[in-house]
Protein backbone atom coordinates (compact mmCIF):
# COMPACT_ATOMS: atom_id res chain seq x y z
CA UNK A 1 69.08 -107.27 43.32
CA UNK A 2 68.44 -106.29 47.02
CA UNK A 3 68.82 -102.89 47.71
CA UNK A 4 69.39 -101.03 51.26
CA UNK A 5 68.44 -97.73 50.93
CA UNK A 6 69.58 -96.79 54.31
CA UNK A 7 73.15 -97.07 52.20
CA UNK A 8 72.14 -94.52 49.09
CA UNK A 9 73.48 -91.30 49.83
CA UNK A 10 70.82 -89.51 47.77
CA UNK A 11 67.58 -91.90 47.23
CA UNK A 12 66.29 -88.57 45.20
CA UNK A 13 68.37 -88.83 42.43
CA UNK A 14 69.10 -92.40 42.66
CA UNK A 15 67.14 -94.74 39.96
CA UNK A 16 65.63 -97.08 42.67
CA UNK A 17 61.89 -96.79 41.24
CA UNK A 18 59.97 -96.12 38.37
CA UNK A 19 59.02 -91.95 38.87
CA UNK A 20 56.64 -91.81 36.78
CA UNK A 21 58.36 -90.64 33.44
CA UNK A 22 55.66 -91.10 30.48
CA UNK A 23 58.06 -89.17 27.73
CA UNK A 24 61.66 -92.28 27.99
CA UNK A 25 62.62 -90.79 24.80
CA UNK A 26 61.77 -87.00 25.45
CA UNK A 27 59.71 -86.70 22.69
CA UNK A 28 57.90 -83.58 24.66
CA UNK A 29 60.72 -81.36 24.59
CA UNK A 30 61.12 -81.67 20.71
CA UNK A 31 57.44 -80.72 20.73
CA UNK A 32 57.22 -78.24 23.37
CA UNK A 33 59.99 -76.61 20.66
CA UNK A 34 58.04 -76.60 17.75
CA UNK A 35 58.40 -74.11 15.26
CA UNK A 36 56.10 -75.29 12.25
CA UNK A 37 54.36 -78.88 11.51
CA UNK A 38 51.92 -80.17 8.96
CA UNK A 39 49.95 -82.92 8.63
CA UNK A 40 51.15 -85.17 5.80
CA UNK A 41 48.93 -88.14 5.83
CA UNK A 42 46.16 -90.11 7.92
CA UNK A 43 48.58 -90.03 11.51
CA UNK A 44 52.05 -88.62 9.75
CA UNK A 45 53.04 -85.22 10.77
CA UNK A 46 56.25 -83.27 9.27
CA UNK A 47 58.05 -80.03 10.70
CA UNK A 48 60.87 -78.26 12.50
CA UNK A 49 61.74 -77.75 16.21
CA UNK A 50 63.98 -75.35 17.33
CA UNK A 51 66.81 -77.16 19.30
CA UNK A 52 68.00 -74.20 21.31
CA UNK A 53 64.63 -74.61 23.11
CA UNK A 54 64.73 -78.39 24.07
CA UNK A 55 65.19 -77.14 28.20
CA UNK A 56 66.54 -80.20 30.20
CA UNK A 57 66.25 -82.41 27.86
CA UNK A 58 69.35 -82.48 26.17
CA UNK A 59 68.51 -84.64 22.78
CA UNK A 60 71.50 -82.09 21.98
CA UNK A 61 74.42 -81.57 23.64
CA UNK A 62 75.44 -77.62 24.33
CA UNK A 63 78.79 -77.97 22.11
CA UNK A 64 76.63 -79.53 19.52
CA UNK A 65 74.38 -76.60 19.17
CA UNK A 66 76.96 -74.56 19.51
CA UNK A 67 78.03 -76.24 16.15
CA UNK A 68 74.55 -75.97 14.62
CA UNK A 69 74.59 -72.28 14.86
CA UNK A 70 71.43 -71.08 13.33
CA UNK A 71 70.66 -74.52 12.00
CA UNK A 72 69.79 -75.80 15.44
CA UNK A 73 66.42 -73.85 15.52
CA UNK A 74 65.19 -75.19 12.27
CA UNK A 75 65.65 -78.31 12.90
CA UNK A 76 63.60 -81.41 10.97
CA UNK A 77 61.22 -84.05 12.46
CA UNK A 78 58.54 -86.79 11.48
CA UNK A 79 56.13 -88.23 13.68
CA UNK A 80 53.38 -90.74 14.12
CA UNK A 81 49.97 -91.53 15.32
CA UNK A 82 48.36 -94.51 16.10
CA UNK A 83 44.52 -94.42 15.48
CA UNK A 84 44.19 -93.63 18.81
CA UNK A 85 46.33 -90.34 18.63
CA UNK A 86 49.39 -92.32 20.56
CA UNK A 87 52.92 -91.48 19.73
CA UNK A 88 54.33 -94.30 17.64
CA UNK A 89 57.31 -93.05 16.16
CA UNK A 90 59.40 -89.83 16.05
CA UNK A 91 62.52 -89.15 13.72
CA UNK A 92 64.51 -85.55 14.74
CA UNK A 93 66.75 -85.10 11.62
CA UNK A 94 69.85 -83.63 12.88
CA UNK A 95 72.69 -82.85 10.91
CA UNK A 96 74.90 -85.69 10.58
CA UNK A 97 72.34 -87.31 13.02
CA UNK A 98 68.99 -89.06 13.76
CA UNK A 99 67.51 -89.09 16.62
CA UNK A 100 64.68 -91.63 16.98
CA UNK A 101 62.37 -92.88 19.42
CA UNK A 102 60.11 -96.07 18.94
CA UNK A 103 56.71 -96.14 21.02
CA UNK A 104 55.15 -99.63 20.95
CA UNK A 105 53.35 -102.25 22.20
CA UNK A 106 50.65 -99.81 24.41
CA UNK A 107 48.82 -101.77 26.66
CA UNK A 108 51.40 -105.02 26.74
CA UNK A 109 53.08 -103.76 30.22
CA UNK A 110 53.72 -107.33 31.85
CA UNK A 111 53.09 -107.12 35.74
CA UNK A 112 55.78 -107.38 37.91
CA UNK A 113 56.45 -109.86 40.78
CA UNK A 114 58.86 -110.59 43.13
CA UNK A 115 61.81 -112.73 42.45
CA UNK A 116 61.34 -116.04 44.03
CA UNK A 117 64.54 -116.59 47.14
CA UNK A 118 66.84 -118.03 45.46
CA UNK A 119 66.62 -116.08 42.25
CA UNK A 120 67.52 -112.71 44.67
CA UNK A 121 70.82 -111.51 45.81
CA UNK A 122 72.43 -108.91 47.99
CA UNK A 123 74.12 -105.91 46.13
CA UNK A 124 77.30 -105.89 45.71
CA UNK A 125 79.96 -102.94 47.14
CA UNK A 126 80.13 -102.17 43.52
CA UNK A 127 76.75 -101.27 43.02
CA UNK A 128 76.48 -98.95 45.79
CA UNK A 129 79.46 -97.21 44.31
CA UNK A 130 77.89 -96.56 41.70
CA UNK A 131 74.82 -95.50 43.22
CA UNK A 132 76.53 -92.67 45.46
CA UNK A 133 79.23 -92.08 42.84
């Protein structure tokens, strides 16, 4: 779809382009809250993150951990390892929850090209809407 940015409103916080975000699943704020984790096999790790600490992140809403209570900062994860140390897989247990994010397929990115003419069209009035909504 073709784009004029000259009609965004605010290009900033408009998802026009990849910026650069590493962590789709923000697995890094349920680390960066780590309370406790163990090692529980060859690239399996076990623990608890504390939920109240997840910043920007939001894996939980604030009425949600309002819920939790105390339960929010002992809150139970799994992850793995690849046998290059690469996040595969990571399972927050909340209550009445899951949370999970899949990492696969490192070092598959397809290369992107252009859309040939006639596969390309104008966007609509709709989209910019929703853009500058």
């Amino acid at each position: 779809m073709l784009l004029d940015p000259a009609r965004i409103k605010d290009a900033e916080d408009a998802p026009l382009a990849y910026d650069g975000d590493t962590d789709a699943g923000a697995v890094g704020a349920v680390f960066a809250a780590i309370v406790d984790v163990q090692r529980t096999g060859t690239g399996t790790y076990a623990g608890t993150a504390d939920l109240t600490r997840q910043g920007d992140a939001e894996i939980v809403d604030e009425p949600t951990l309002k819920t939790l209570g105390e339960r929010a900062k002992t809150v139970p994860f799994t992850a793995t390892v690849d046998g290059q140390g690469r996040l595969t897989s990571a399972v927050v247990k909340i209550p009445a929850a899951e949370y999970v994010v899949t990492h696969d397929r490192y070092g598959a990115t397809e290369s992107l090209s252009e859309p040939a003419p006639d596969e390309q069209q104008k966007a609509t009035e709709d989209v910019y809407e929703m853009l500058n909504a």
